[in-house]
Every structure is written in structure tokens, then in C-alpha cells.
Protein backbone atom coordinates (compact mmCIF):
# COMPACT_ATOMS: atom_id res chain seq x y z
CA UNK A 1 0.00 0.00 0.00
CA UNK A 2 1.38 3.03 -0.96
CA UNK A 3 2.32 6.04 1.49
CA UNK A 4 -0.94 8.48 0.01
CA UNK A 5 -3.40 5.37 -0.17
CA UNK A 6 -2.45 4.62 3.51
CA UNK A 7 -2.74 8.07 4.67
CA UNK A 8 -6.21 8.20 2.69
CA UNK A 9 -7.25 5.13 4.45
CA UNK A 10 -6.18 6.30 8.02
CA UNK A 11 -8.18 9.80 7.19
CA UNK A 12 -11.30 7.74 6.05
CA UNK A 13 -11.48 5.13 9.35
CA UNK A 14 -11.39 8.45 11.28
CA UNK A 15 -14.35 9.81 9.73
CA UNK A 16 -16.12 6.65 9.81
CA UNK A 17 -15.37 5.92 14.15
CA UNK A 18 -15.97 9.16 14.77
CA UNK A 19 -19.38 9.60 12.89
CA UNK A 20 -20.35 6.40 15.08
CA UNK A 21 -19.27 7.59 18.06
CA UNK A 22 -20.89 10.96 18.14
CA UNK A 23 -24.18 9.57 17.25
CA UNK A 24 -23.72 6.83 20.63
CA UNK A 25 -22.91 9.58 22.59
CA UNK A 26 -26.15 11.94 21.47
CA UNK A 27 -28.30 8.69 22.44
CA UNK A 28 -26.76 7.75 26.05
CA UNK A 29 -26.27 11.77 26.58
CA UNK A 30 -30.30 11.89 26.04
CA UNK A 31 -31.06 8.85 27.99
CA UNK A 32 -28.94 9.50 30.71
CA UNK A 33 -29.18 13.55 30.93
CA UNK A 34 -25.69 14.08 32.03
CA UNK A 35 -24.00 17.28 30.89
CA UNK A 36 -20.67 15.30 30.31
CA UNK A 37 -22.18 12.79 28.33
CA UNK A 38 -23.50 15.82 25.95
CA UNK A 39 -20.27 17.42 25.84
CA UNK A 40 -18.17 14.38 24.93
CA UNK A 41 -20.54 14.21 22.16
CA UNK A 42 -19.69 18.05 21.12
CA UNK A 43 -16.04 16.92 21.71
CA UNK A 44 -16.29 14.00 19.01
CA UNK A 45 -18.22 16.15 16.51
CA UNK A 46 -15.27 18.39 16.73
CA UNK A 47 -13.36 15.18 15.82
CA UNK A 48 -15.82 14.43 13.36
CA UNK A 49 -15.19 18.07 11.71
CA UNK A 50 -11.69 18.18 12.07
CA UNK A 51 -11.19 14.06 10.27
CA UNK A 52 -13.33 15.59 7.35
CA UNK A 53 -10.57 18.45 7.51
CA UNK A 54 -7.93 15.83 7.80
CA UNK A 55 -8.76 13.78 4.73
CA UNK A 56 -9.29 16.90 2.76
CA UNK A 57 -5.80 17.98 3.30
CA UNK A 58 -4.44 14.64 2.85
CA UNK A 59 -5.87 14.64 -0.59
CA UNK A 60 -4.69 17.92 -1.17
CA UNK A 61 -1.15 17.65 0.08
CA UNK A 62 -0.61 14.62 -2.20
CA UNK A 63 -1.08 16.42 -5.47
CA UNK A 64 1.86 17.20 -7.07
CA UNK A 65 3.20 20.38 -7.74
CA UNK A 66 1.99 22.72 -10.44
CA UNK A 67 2.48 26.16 -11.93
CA UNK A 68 0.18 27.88 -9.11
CA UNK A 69 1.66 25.87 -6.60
CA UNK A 70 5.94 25.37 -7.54
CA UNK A 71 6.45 24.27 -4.03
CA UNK A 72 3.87 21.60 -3.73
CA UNK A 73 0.65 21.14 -1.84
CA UNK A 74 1.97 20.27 1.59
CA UNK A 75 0.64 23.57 3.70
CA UNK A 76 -2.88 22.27 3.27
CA UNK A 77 -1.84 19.56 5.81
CA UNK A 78 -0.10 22.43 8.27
CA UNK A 79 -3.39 24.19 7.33
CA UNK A 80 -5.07 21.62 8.57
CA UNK A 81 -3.35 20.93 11.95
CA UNK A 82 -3.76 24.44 12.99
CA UNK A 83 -7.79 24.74 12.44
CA UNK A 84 -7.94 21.23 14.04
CA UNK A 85 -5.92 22.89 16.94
CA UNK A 86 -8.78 25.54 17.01
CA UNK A 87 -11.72 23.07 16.94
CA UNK A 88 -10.39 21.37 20.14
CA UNK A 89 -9.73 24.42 21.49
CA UNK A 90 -13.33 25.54 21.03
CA UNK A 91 -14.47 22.30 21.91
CA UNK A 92 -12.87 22.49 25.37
CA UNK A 93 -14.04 26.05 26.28
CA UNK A 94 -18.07 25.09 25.32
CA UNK A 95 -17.61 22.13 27.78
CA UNK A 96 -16.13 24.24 30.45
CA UNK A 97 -19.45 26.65 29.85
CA UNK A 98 -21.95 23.59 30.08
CA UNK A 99 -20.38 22.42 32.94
CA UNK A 100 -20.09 25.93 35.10
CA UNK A 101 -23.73 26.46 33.81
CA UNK A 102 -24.85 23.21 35.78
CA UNK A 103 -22.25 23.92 38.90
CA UNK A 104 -24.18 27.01 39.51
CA UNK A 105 -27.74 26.60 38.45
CA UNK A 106 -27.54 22.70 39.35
CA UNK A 107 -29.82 19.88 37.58
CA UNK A 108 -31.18 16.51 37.77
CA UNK A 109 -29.53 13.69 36.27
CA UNK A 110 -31.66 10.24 35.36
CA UNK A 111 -30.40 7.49 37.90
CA UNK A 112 -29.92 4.75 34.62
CA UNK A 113 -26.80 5.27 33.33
CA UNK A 114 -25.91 2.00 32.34
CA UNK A 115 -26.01 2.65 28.82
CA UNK A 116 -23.55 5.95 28.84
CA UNK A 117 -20.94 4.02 30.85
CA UNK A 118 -21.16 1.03 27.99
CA UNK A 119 -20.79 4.10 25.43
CA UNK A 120 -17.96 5.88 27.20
CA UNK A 121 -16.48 2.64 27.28
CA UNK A 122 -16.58 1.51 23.57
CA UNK A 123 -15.60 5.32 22.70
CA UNK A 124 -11.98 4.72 24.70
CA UNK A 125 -11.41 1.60 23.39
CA UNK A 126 -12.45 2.35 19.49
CA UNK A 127 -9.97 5.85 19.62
CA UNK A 128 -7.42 4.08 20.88
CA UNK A 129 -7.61 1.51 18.33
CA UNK A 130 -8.03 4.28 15.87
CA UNK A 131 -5.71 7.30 17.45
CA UNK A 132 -2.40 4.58 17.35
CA UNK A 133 -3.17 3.40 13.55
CA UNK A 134 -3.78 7.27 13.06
CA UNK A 135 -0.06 7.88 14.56
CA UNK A 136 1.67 5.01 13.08
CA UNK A 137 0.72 6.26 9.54
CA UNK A 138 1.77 9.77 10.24
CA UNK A 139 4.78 8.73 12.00
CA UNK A 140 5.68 6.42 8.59
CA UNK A 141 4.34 9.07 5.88
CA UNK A 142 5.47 12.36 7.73
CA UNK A 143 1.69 13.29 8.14
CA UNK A 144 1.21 16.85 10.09
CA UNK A 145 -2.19 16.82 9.71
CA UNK A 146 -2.80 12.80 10.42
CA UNK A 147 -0.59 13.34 13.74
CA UNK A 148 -3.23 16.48 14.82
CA UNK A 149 -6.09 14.23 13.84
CA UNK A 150 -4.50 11.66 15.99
CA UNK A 151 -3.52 14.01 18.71
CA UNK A 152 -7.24 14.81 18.82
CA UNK A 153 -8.69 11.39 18.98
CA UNK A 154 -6.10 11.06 21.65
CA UNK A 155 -7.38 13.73 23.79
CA UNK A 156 -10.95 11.88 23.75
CA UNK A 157 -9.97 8.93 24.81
CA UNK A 158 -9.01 10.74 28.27
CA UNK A 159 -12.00 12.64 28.45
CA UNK A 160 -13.80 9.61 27.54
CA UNK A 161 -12.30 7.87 30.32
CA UNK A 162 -12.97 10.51 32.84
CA UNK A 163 -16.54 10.67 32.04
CA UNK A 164 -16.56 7.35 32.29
CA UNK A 165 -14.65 7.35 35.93
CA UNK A 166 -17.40 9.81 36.42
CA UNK A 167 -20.08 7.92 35.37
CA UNK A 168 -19.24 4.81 37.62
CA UNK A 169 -18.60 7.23 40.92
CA UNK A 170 -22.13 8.61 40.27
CA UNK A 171 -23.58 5.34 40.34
CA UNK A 172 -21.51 4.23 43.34
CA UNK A 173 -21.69 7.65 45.66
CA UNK A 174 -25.20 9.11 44.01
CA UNK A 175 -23.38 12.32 44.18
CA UNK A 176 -24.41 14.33 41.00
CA UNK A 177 -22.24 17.12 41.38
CA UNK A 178 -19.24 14.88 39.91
CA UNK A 179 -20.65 14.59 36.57
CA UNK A 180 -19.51 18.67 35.85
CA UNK A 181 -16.78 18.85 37.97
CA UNK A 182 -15.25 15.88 35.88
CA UNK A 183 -16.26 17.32 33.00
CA UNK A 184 -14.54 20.59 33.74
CA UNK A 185 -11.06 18.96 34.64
CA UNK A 186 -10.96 17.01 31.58
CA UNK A 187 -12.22 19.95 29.37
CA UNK A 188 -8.66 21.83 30.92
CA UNK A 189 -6.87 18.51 29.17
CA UNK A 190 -8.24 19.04 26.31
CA UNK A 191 -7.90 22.78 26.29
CA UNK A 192 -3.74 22.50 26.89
CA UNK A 193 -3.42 19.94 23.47
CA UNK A 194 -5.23 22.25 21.49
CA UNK A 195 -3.31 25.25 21.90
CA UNK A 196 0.09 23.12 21.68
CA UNK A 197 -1.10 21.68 18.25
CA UNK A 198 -2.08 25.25 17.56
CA UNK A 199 0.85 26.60 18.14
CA UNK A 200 3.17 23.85 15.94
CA UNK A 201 1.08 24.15 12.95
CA UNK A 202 1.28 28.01 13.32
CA UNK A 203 5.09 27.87 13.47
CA UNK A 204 5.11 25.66 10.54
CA UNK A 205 2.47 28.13 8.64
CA UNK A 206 4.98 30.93 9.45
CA UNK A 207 8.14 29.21 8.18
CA UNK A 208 9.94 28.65 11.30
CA UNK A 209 12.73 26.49 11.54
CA UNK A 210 13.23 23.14 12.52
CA UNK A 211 14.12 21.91 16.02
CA UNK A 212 17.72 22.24 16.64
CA UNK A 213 18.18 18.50 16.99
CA UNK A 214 17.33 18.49 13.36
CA UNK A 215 19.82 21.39 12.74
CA UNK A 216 22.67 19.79 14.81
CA UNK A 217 21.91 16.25 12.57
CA UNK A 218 22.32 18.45 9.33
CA UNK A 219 25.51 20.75 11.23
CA UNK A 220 27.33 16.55 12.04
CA UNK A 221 26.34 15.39 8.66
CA UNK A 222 27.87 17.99 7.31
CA UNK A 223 30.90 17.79 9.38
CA UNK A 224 32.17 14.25 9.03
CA UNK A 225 31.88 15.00 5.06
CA UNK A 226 34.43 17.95 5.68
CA UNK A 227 37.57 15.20 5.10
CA UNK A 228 36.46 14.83 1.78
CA UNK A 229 36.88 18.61 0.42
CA UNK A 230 34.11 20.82 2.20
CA UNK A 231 35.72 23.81 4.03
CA UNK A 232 32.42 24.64 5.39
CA UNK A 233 29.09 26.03 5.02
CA UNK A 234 26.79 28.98 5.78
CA UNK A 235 23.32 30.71 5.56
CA UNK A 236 21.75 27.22 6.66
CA UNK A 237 18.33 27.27 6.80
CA UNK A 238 15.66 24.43 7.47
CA UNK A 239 12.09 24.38 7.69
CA UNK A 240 8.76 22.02 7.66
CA UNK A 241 6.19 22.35 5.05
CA UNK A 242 3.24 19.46 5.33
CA UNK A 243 5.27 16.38 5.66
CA UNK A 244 8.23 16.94 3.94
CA UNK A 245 11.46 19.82 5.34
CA UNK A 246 12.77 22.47 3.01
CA UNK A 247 16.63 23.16 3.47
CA UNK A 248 18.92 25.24 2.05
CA UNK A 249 22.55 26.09 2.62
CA UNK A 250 25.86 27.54 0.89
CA UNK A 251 28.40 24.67 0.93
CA UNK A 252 32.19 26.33 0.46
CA UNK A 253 34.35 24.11 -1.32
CA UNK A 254 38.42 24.79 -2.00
CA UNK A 255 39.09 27.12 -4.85
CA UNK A 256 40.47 24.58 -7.30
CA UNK A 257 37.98 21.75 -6.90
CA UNK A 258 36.06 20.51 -9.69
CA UNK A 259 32.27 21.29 -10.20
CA UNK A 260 31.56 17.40 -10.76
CA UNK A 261 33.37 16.38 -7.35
CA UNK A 262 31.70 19.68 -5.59
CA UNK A 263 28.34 18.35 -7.22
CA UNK A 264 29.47 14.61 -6.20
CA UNK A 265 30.11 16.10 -2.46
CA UNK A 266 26.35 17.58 -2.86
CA UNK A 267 24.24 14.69 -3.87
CA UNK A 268 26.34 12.50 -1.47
CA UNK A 269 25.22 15.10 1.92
CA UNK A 270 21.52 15.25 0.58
CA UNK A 271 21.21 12.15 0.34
CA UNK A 272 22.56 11.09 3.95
CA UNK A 273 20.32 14.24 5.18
CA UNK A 274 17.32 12.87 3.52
CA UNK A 275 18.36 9.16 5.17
CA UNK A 276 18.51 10.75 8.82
CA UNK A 277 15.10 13.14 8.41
CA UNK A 278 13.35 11.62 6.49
CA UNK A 279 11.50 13.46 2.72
CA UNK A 280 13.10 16.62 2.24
CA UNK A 281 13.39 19.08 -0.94
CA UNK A 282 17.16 20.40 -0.18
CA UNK A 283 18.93 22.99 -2.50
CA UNK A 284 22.70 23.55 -1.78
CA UNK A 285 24.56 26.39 -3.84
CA UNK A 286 28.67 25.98 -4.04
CA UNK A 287 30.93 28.47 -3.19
CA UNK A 288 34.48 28.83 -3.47
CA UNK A 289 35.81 29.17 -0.07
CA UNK A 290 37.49 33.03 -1.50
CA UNK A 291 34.30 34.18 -1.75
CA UNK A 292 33.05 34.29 1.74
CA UNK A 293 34.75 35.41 5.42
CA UNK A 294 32.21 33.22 7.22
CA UNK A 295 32.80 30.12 7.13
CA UNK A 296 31.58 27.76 9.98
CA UNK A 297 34.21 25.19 11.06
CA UNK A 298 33.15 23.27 14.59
């Protein structure tokens, strides 16, 4: 299977648990009348939203590039990451108002709740089926936007399970008041992954560079090649766009050396930089080492 038919696959079996999920959770929130129940169901309709978002992107990102788009399509996925960042984000503040509404006005929950606990408890098991296929495909295709979707089916698996905590405590204790305190603390879970997704995908939308372990891998590669004729390099710059990393750099070579072994030098570091991080589109220019003062020897 391919790397875009997997990730299509993995964006599809999100749709489909979620859409089953969220319709569960409407029933046993009904039934039951309990204000987490209801918002869990909110929660996975944000999931819903943001796997329809996912698979978009995925099909998007996997087009090739074109004369409006010379870089490729990969931003649709970082695109994609940072609105899905958003929706959990939204998704956690809306619980947070349910619950505070029913700490301070108070309400009645139905005593049965037999059915949401048997929901609650099929919704952590089928997102953690689904969130760890989700993350092995992203890990294996460089997916931003399969990782958020991931990272968001994560997050309901927790406040699945809290509910669901909840849920049994009520029926042990008969203490009502749980159900939106529980609700609240899991809704502050939820709130923290959002804005950390939110802010990756934004640093990726605005070009920032890659994590300095990836900079030091590219600084070593570079490095043990230096035996072999380069005196150095400069203006290195590195950056994520979708699943693949954009780098650039000036390699400075001696004076005298050949453009074929200077070019044989070049293909030789992209390729072990490619090896070590995985796809990336790298342009390196040649210099002659005369034409610079700042050369960086470590």
C-alpha cells in the first residue's frame, strides 16, 4: 500500500469511528441527561469536523506540484493541523461553559446510566484503536495533519475515560455534582493539546525552523563529510512544510575543486540528510571558499 493510499485510508477510518461515536454519545447523553455525556458528544463532533478536515488535506497535500503551486501542496496539511488545533480548542471552552452552567444553576440527572458508561467505554477503546493506527501512519508518511487528527482522537480517549470514571462514581456515591466537575477537569486537558497543536502548525504556517536536533543532525552530517573537500558552510536554513522539510545552505568548497566532485560532495550530503530526516526538498549552492569570510568550522 502506498504512502498516500495509507494516509487516505487512516483519514477515512477516522471519519467513519468518529461519525459512530458521536451519534452513541447523542443517544446515552439523552437517555442519561448528564452534561458530560453531551459534551463528549460536542467533543467527538469536533473530531468528526476536524477528520473531514484531515482527509481533505491529505488529498490535497498529495497532489503534485503545479504552476500555481511550484512548491507543492503540503501547507494544506499544516493548514489543517492548525484549524484542528482551534476546533479542540473551542471544543474544550463550550464544555467548560456547560459544565459551570450546571455547577451554579444545578440539575437533575436520570439514575440509569448504564447505557452511557457502555458508550464511554466503547468510545476509549475504538480511539485508541483508531488514534495509534492514526499515529503510526503519520509517524511512517510524515503526516502533520494525520498526527493532529490523531492528537485529537487522543485527547478523547481521556476525556472519555474521565466521564466514564465519572459515570461509575455517580452510580456508586449518588453524588451528581461529579458529573460537571469531571467534566470541567478534563475539558482543561483538552484545552492544553489544542493550543500546543495550535501553536506547531502556526510555526510551521509561518516558516519557522526546525528543532535544533534536526539542525545539529544536518551541522554533524555535514561535518564528518568535511575530510572529503568541504571547508564549510553557511546561511543554513531548514524548515517544515506538510510532511516533507525544506533546506537550504551555501556549501564552500576549495578554490580549485572541480564542479563534478563539488556536485558529487552535494548529492552525497543530501542524500545522507534525507536518510537521517526523512523526505526533504534540499537545495545547496557551491561556493568557493574566497568568496566568503564566514565560514563555519566546529
Amino acid at each position: 500500500m502506498s504512502a498516500v493510499t495509507q494516509k487516505k485510508f487512516a483519514a477515512g477510518l477516522s471519519i467513519g469511528s468518529n461519525a459512530v461515536i458521536i451519534l452513541l454519545k447523542i443517544i446515552a447523553g439523552v437517555v442519561s441527561g448528564s452534561i458530560s455525556i453531551i459534551s463528549e458528544a460536542v467533543h467527538s463532533l469536533s473530531d468528526f469536523l476536524a477528520s473531514m478536515l484531515t482527509f481533505f488535506a491529505v488529498m490535497k497535500s498529495s497532489e503534485p506540484a503545479d504552476k500555481k503551486h511550484p512548491f507543492g501542496h503540503g501547507r494544506y496539511e499544516d493548514m489543517s493541523g492548525f484549524i484542528e488545533g482551534g476546533l479542540i480548542i473551542f471544543a474544550a471552552i463550550y464544555i467548560i461553559y456547560e459544565a459551570g452552567k450546571k455547577l451554579i444553576f444545578g440539575y437533575t440527572m436520570e439514575t440509569e446510566s448504564y447505557l452511557g458508561i457502555a458508550v464511554m467505554g466503547f468510545a476509549v477503546v475504538s480511539n485508541f484503536l483508531v488514534s495509534s493506527y492514526l499515529f503510526h501512519v503519520a509517524k511512517k508518511t510524515n503526516s502533520v495533519s494525520l498526527y493532529a487528527d490523531g492528537e485529537h482522537l487522543r485527547t478523547d480517549i481521556w476525556s472519555s475515560l474521565g466521564v466514564l470514571i465519572g459515570l461509575v462514581l455517580i452510580k456508586i456515591t449518588g453524588i451528581l455534582i461529579l458529573d460537571p466537575i469531571i467534566a470541567i477537569i478534563v475539558a482543561l486537558f483538552i484545552l492544553k493539546t489544542g493550543v500546543s497543536i495550535s501553536k506547531t502548525t502556526l510555526d510551521n504556517l509561518l516558516d519557522a525552523s526546525l528543532p535544533v536536533e534536526d539542525l545539529n543532525k544536518i551541522e554533524k552530517i555535514i561535518d564528518n563529510i568535511k575530510p572529503e573537500g568541504v571547508l564549510g558552510y553557511k546561511n543554513l536554513k531548514a524548515r517544515r512544510v506538510g510532511p516533507d522539510k525544506q533546506i537550504e545552505m551555501v556549501l564552500l568548497f576549495p578554490n580549485l575543486m572541480t564542479i563534478e566532485a563539488c556536485h558529487n560532495l552535494c548529492d552525497k550530503i543530501e542524500e545522507e540528510i534525507t536518510h537521517e530526516l526523512g523526505t526533504c526538498n534540499i537545495s545547496i549552492h557551491a561556493e568557493p571558499a574566497e568568496c566568503t569570510n564566514a565560514i563555519h568550522n566546529k
